[in-house]
PDB file of N, CA and C in Angstrom:
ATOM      1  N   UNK A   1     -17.812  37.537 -30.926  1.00  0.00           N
ATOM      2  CA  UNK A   1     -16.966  36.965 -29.904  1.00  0.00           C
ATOM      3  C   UNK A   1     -17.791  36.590 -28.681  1.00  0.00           C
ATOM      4  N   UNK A   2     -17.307  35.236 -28.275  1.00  0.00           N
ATOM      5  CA  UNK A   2     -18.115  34.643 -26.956  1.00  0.00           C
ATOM      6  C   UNK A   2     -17.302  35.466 -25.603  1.00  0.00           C
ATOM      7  N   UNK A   3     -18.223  36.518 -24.562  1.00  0.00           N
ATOM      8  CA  UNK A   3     -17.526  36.951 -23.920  1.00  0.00           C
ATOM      9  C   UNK A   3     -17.641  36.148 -22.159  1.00  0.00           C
ATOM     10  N   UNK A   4     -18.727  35.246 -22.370  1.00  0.00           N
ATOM     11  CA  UNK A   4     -19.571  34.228 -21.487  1.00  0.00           C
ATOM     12  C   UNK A   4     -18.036  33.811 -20.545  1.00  0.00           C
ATOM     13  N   UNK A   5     -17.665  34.009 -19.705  1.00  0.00           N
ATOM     14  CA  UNK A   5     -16.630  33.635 -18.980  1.00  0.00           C
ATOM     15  C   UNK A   5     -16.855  31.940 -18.533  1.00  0.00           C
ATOM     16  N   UNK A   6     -15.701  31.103 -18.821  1.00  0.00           N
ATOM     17  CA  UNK A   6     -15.556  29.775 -18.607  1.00  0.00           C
ATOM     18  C   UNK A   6     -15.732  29.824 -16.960  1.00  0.00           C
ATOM     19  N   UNK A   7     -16.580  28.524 -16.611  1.00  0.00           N
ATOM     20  CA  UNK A   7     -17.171  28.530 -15.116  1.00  0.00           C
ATOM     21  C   UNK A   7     -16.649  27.549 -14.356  1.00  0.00           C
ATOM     22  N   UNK A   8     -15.480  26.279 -15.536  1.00  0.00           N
ATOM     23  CA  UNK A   8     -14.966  25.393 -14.782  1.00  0.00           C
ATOM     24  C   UNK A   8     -13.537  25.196 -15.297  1.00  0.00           C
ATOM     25  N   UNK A   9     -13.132  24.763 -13.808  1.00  0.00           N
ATOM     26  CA  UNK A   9     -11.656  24.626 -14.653  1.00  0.00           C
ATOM     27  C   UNK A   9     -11.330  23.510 -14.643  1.00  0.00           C
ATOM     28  N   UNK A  10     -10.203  22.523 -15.658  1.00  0.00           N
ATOM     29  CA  UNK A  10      -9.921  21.633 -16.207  1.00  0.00           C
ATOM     30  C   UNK A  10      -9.752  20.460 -14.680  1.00  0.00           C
ATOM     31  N   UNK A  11     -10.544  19.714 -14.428  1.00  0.00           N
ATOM     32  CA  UNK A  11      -9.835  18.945 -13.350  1.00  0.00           C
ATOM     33  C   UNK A  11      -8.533  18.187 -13.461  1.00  0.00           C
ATOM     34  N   UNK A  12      -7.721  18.231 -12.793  1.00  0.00           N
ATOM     35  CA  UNK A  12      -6.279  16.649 -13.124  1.00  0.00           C
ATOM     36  C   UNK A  12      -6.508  15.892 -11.767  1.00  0.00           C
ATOM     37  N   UNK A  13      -6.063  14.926 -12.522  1.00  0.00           N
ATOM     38  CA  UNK A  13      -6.275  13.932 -11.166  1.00  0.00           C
ATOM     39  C   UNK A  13      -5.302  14.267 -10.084  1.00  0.00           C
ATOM     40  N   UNK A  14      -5.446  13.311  -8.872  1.00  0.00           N
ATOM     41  CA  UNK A  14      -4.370  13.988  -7.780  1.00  0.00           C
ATOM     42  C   UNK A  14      -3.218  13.071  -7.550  1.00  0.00           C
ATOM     43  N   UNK A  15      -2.128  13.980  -8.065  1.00  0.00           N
ATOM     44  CA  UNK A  15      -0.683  12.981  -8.073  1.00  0.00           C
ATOM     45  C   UNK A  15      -0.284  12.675  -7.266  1.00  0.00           C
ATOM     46  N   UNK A  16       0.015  13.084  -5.979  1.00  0.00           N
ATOM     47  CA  UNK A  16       0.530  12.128  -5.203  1.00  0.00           C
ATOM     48  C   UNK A  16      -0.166  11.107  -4.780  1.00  0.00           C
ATOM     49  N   UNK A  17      -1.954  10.904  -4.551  1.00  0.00           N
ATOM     50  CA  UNK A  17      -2.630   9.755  -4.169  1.00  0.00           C
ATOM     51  C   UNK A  17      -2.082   8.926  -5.530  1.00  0.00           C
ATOM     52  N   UNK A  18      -2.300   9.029  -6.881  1.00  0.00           N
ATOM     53  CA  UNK A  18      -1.978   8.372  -7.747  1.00  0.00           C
ATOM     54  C   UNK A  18      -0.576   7.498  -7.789  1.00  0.00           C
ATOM     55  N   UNK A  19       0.312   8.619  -7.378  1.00  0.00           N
ATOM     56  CA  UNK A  19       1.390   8.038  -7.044  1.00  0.00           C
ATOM     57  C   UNK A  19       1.683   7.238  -6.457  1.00  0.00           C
ATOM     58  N   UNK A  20       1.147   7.319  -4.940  1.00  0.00           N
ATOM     59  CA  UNK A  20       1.377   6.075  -4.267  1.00  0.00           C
ATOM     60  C   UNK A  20       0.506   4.688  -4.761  1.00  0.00           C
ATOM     61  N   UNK A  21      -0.660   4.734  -5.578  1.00  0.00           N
ATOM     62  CA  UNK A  21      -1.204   4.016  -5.562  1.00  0.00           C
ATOM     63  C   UNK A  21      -0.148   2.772  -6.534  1.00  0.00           C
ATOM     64  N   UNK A  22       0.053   3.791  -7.749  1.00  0.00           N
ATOM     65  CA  UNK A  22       1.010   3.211  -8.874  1.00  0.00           C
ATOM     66  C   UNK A  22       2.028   2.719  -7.938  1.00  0.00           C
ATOM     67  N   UNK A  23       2.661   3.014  -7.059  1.00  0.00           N
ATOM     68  CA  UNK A  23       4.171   2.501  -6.972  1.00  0.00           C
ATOM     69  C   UNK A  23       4.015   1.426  -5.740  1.00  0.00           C
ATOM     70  N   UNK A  24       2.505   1.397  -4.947  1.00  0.00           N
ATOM     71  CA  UNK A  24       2.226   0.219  -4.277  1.00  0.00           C
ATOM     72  C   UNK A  24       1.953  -1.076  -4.990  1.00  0.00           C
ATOM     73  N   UNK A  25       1.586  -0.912  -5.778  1.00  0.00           N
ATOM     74  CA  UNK A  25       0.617  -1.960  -7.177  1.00  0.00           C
ATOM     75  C   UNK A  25       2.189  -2.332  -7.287  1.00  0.00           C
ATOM     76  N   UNK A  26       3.334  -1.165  -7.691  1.00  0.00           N
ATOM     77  CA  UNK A  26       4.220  -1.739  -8.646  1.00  0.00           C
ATOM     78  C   UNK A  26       5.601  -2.387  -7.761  1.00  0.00           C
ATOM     79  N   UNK A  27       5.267  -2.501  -6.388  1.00  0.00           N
ATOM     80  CA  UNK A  27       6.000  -2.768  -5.600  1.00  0.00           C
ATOM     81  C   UNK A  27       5.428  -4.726  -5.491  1.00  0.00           C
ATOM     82  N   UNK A  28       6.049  -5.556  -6.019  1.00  0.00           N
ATOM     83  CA  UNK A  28       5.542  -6.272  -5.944  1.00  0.00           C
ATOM     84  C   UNK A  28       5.103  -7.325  -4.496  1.00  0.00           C
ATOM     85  N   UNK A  29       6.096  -6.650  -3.402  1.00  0.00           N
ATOM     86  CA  UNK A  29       5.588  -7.355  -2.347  1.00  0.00           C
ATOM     87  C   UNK A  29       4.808  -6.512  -1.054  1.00  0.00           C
ATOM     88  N   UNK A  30       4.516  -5.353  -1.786  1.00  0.00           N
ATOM     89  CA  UNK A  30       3.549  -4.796  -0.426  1.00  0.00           C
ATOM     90  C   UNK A  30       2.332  -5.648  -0.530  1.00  0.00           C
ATOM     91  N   UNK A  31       1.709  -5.544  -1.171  1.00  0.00           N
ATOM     92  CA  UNK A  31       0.461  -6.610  -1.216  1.00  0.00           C
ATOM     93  C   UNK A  31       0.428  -7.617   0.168  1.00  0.00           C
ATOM     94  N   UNK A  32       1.431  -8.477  -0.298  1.00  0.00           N
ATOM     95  CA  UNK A  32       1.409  -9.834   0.444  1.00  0.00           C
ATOM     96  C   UNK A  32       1.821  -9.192   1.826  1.00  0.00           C
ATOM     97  N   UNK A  33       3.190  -8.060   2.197  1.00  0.00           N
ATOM     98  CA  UNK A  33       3.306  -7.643   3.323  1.00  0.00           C
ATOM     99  C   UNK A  33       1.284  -7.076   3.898  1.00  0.00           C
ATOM    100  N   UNK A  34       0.993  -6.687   3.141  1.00  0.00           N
ATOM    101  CA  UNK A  34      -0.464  -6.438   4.401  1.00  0.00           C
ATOM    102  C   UNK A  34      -1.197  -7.160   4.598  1.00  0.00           C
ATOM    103  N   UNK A  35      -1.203  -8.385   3.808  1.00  0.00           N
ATOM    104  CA  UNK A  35      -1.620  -9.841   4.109  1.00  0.00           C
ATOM    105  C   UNK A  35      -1.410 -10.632   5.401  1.00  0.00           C
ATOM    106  N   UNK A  36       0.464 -10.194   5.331  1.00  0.00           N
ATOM    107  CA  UNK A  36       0.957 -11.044   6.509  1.00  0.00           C
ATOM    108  C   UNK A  36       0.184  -9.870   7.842  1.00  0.00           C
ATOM    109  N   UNK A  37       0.492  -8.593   7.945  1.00  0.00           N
ATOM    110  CA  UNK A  37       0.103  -8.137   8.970  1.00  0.00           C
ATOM    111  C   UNK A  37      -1.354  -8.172   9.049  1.00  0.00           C
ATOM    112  N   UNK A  38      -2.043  -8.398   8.111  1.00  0.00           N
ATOM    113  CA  UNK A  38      -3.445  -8.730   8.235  1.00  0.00           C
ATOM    114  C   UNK A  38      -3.450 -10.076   9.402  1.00  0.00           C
ATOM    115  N   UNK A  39      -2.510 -10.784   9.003  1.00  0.00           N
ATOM    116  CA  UNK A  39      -2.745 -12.193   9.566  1.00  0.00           C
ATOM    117  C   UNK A  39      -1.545 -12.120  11.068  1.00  0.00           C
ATOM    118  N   UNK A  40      -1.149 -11.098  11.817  1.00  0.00           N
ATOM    119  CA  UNK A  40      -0.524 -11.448  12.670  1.00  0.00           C
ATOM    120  C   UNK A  40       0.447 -11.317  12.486  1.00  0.00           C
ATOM    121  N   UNK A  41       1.047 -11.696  11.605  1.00  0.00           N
ATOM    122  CA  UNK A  41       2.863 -11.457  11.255  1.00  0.00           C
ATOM    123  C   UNK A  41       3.030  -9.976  11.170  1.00  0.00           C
ATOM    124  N   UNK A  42       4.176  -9.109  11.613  1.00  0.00           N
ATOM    125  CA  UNK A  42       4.288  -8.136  11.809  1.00  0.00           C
ATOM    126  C   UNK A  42       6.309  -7.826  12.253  1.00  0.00           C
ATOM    127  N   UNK A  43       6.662  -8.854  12.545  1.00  0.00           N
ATOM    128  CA  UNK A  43       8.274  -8.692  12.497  1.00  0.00           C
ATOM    129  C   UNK A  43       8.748  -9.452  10.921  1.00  0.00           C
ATOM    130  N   UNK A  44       9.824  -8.534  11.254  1.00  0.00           N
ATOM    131  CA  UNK A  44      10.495  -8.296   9.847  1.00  0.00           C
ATOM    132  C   UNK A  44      10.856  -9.928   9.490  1.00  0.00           C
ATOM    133  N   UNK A  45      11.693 -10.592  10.323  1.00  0.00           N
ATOM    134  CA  UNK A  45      12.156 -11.950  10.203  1.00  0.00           C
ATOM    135  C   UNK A  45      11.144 -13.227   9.885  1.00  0.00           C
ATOM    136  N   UNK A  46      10.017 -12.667  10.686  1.00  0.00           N
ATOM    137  CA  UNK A  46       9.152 -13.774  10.506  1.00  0.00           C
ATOM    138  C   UNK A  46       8.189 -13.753   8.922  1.00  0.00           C
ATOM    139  N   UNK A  47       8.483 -12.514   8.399  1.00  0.00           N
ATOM    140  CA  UNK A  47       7.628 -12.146   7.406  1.00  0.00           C
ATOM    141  C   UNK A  47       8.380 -12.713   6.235  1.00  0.00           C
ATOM    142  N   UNK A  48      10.029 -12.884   5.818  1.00  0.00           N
ATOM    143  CA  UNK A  48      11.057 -13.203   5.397  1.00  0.00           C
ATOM    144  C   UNK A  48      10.354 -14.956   5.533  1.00  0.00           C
ATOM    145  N   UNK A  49      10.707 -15.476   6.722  1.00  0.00           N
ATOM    146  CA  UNK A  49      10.434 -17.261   7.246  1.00  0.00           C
ATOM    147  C   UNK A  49       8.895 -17.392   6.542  1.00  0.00           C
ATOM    148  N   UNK A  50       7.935 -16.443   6.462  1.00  0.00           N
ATOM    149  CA  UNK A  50       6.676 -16.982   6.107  1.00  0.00           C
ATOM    150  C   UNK A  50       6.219 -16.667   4.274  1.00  0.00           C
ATOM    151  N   UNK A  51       7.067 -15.975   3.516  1.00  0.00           N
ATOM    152  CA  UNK A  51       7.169 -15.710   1.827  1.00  0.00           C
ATOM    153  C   UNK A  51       8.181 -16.508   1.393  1.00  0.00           C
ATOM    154  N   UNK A  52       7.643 -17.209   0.332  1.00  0.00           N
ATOM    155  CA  UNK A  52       8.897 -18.051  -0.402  1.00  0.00           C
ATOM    156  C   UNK A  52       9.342 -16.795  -1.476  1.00  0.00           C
ATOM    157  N   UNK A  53      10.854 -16.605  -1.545  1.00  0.00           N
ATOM    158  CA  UNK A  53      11.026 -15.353  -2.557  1.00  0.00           C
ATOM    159  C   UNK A  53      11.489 -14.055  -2.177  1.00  0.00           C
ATOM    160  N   UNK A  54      10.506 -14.029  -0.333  1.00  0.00           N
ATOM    161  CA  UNK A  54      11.446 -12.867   0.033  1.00  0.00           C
ATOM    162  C   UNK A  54      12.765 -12.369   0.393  1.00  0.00           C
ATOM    163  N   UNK A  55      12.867 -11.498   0.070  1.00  0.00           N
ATOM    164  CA  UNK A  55      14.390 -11.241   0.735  1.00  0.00           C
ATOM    165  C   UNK A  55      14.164 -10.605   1.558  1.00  0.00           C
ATOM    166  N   UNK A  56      15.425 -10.163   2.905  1.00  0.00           N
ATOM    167  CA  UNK A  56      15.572  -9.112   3.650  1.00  0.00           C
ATOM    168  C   UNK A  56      15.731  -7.806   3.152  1.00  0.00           C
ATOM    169  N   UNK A  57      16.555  -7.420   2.194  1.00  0.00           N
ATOM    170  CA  UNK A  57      16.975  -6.319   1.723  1.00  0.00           C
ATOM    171  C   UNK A  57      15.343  -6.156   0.693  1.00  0.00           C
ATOM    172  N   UNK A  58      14.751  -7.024   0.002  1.00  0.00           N
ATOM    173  CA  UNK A  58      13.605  -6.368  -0.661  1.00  0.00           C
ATOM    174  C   UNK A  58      12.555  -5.752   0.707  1.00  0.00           C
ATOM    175  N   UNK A  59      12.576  -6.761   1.508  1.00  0.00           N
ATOM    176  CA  UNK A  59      11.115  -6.602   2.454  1.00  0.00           C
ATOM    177  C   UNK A  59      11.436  -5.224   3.140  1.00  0.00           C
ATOM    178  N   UNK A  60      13.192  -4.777   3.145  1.00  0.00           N
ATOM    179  CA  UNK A  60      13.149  -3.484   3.949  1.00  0.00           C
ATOM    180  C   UNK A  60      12.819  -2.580   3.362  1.00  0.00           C
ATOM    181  N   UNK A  61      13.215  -2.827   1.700  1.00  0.00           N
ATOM    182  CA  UNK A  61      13.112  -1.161   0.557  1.00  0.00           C
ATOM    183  C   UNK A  61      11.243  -1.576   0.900  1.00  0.00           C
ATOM    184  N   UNK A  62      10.770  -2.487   0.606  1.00  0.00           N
ATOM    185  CA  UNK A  62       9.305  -2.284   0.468  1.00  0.00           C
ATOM    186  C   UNK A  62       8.609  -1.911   1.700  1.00  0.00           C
ATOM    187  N   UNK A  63       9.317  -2.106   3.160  1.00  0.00           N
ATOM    188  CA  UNK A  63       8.624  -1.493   4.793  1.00  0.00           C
ATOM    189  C   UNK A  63       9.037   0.195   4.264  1.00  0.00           C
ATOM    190  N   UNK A  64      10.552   0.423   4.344  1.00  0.00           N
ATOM    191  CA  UNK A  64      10.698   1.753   4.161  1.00  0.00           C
ATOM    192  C   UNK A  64       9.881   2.743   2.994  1.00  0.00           C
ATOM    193  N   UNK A  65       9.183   2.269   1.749  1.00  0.00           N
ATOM    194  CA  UNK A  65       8.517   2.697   1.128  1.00  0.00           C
ATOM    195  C   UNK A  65       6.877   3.606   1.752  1.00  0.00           C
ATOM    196  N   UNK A  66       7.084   2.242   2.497  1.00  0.00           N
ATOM    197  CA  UNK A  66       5.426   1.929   2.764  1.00  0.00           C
ATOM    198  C   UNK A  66       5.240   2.905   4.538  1.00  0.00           C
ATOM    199  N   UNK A  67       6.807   2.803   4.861  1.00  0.00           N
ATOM    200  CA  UNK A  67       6.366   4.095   5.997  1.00  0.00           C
ATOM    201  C   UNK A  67       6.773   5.372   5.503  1.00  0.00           C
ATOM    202  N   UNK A  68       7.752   5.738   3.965  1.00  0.00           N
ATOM    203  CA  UNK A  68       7.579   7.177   3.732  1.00  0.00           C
ATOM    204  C   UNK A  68       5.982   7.370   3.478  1.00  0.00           C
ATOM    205  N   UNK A  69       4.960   6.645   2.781  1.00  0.00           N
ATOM    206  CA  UNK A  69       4.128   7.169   2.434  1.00  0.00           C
ATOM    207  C   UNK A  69       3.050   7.611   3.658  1.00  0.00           C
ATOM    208  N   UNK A  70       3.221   6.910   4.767  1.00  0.00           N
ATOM    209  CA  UNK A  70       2.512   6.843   5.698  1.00  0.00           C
ATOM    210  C   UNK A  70       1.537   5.947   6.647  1.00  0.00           C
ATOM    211  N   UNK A  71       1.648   4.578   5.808  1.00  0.00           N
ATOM    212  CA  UNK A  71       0.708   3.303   5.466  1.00  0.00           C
ATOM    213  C   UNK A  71       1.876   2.479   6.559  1.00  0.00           C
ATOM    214  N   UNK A  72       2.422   2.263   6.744  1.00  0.00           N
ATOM    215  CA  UNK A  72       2.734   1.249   7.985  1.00  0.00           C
ATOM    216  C   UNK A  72       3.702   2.322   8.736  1.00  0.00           C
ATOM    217  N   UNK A  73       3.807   1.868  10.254  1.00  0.00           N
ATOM    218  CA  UNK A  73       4.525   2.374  11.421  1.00  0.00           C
ATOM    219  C   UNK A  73       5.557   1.468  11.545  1.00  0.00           C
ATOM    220  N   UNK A  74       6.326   1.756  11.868  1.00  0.00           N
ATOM    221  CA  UNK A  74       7.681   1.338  12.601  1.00  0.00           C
ATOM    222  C   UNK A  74       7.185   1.300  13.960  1.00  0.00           C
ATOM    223  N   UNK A  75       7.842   0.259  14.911  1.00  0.00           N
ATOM    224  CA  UNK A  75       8.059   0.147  16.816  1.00  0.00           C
ATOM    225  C   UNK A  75       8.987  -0.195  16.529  1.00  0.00           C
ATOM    226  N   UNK A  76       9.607   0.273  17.412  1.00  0.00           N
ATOM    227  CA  UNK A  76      11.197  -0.068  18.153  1.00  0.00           C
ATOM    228  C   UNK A  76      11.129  -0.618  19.220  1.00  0.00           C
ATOM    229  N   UNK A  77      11.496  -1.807  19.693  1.00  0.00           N
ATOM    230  CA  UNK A  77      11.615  -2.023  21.481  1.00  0.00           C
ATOM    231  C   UNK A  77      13.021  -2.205  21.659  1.00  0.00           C
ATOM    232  N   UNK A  78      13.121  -1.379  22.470  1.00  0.00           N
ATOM    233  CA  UNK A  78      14.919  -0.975  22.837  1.00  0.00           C
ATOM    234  C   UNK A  78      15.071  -2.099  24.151  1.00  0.00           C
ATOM    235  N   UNK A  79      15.042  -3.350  23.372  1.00  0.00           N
ATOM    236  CA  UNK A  79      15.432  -4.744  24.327  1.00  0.00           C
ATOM    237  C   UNK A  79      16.523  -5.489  24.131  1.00  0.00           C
ATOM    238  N   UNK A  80      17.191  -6.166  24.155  1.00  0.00           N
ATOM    239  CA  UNK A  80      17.882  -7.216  23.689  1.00  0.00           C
ATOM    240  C   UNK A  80      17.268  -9.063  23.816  1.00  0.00           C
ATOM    241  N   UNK A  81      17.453  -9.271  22.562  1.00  0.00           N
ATOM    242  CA  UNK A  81      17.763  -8.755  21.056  1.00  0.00           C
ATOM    243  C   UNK A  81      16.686  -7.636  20.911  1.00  0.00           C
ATOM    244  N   UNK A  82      17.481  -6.865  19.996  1.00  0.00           N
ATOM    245  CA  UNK A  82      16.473  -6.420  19.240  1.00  0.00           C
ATOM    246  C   UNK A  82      15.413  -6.607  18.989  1.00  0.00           C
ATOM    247  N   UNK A  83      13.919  -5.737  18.865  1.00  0.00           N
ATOM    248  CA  UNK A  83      12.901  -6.305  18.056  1.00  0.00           C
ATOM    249  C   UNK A  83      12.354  -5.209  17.631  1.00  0.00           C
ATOM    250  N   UNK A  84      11.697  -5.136  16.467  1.00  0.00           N
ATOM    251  CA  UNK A  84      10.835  -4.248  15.465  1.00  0.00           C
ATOM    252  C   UNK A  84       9.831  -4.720  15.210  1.00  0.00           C
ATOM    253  N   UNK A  85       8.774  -4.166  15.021  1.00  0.00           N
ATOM    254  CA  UNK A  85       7.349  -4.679  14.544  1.00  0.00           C
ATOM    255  C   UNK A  85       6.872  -3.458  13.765  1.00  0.00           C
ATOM    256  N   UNK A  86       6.016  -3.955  12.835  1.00  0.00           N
ATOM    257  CA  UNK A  86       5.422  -3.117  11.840  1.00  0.00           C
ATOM    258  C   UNK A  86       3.600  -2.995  12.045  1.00  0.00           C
ATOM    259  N   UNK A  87       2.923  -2.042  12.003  1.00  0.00           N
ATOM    260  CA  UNK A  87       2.069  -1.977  11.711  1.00  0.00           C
ATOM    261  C   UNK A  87       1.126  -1.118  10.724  1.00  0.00           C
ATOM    262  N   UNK A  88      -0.101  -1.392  11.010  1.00  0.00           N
ATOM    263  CA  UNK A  88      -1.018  -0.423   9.735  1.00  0.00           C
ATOM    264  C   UNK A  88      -1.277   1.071  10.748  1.00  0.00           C
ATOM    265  N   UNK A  89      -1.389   2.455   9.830  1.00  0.00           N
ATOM    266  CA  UNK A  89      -1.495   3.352  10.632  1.00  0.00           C
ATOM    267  C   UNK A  89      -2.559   3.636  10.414  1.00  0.00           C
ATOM    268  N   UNK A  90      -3.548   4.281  10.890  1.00  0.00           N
ATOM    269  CA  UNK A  90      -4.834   4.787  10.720  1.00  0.00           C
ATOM    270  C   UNK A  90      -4.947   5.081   9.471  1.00  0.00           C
ATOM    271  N   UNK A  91      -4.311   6.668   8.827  1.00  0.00           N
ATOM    272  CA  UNK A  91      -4.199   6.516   6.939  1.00  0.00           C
ATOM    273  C   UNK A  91      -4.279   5.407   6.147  1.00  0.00           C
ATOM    274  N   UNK A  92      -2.872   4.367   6.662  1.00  0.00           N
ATOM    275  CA  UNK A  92      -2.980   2.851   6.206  1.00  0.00           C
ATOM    276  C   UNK A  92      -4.046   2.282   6.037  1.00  0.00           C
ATOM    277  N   UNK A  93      -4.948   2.519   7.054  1.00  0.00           N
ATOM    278  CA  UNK A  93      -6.095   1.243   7.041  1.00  0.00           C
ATOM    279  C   UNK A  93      -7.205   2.236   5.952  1.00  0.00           C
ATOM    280  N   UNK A  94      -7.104   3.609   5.468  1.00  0.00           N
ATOM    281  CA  UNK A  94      -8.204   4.309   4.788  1.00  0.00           C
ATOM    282  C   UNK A  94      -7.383   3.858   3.298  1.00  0.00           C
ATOM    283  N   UNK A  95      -5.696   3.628   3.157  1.00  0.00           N
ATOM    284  CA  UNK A  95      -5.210   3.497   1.969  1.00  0.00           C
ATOM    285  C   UNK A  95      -5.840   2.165   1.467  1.00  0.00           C
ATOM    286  N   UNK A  96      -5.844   1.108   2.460  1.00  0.00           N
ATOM    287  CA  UNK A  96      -6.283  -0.662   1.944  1.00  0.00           C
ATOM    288  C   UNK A  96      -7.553  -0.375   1.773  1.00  0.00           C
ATOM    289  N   UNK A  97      -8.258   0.565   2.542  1.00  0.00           N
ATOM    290  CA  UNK A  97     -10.076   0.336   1.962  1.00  0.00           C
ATOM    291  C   UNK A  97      -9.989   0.655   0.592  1.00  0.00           C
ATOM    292  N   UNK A  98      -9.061   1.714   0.215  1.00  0.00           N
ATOM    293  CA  UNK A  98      -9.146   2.273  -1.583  1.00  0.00           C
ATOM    294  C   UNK A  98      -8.725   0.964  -1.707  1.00  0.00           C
ATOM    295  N   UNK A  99      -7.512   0.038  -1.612  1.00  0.00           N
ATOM    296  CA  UNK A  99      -7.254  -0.945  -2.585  1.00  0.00           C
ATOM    297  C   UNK A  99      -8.056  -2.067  -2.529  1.00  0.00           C
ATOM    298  N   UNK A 100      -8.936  -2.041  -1.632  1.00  0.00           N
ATOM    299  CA  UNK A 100     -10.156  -3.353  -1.517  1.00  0.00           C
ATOM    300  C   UNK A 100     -11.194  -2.890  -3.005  1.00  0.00           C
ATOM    301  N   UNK A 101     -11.575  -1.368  -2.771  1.00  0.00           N
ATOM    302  CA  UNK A 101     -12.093  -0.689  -3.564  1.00  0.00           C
ATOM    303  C   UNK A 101     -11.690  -1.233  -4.979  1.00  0.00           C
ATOM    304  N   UNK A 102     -10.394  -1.078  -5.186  1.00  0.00           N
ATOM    305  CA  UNK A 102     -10.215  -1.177  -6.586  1.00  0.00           C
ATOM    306  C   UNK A 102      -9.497  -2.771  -6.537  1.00  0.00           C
ATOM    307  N   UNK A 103      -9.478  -3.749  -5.883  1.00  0.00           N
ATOM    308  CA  UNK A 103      -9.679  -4.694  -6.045  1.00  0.00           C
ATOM    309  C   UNK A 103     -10.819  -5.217  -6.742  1.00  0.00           C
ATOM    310  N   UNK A 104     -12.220  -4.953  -6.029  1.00  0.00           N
ATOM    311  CA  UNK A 104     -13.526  -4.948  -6.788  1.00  0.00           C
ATOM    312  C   UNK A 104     -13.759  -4.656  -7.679  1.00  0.00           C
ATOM    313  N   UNK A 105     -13.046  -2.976  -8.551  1.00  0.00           N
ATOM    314  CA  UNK A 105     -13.727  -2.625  -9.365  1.00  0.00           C
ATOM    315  C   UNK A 105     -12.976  -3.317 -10.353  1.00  0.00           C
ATOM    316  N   UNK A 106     -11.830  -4.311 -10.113  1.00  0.00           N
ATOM    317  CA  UNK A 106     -11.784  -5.139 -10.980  1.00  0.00           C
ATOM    318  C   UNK A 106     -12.172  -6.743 -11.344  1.00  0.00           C
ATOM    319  N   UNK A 107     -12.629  -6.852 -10.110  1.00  0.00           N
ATOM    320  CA  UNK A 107     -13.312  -8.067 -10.539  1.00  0.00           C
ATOM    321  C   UNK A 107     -14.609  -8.028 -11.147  1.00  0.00           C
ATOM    322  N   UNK A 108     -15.307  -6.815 -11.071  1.00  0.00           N
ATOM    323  CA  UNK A 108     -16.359  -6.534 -11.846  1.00  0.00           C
ATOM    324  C   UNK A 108     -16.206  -6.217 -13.294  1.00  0.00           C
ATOM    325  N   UNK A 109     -14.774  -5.811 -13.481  1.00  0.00           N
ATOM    326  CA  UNK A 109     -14.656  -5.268 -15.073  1.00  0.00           C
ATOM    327  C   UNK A 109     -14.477  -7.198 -15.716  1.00  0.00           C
ATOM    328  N   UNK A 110     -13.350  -8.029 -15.031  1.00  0.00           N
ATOM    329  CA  UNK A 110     -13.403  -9.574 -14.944  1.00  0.00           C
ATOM    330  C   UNK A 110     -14.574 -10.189 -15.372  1.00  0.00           C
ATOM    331  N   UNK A 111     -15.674  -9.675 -14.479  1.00  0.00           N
ATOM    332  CA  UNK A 111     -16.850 -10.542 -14.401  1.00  0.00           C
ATOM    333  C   UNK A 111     -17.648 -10.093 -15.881  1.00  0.00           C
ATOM    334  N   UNK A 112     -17.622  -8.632 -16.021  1.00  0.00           N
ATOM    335  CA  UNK A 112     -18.261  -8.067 -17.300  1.00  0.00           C
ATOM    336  C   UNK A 112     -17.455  -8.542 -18.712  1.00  0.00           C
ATOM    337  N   UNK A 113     -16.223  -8.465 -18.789  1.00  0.00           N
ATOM    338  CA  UNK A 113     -15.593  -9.183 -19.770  1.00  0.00           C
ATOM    339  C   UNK A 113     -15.897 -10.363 -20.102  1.00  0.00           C
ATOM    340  N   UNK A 114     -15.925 -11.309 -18.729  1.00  0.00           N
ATOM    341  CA  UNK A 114     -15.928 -12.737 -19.001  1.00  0.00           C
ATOM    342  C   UNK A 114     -17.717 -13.181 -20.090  1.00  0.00           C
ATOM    343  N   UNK A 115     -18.550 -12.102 -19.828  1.00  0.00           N
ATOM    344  CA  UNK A 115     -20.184 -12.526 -20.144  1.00  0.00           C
ATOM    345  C   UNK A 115     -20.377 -11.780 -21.097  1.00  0.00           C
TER     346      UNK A 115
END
């Protein structure tokens, strides 16, 4: 009998980063939402006026997603009218470096397939 005690234990990957990653990918308009705030757009209406396809009711389930996880902020300005603006939160901007990340590591698997 081997009495040599096992020295490592089984790694699993980490589910909730996984999680969010899967359900950002599978959200089909966060993408383009950090595009627009990449580019300035940042109210809800104008983000709606600047996607052909969006809706209001999608762009809110996909803001409200994207601030449970922690990746965009809510502002409120208690003006009339109303106004809201969205932005990237510090986490946010470490979550898009992973998806730049694995943006790449697929254009490299692309580039290796294609040759």
């Amino acid at each position: 009998m081997n009495t040599k005690e096992k020295q490592i234990e089984r790694k699993l990957p980490p589910q909730d980063s996984a999680r969010m990653v899967e359900t950002i990918y599978g959200c089909k308009w966060s993408l383009t939402v950090y595009q627009l705030l990449a580019n300035g757009v940042n109210r809800p209406g104008e983000m709606v006026r600047s996607v052909e396809g969006l809706s209001t009711k999608v762009l809110n389930q996909c803001l409200k997603r994207n601030i449970d996880f922690g990746i965009l902020k809510k502002q409120v300005y208690h003006e009339l009218p109303p106004r809201v603006e969205y932005e990237v939160t510090p986490f946010g901007e470490r979550f898009l470096s992973v998806l730049e990340q694995i943006e790449a590591l697929q254009e490299d698997l692309t580039s290796t397939a294609e040759n």
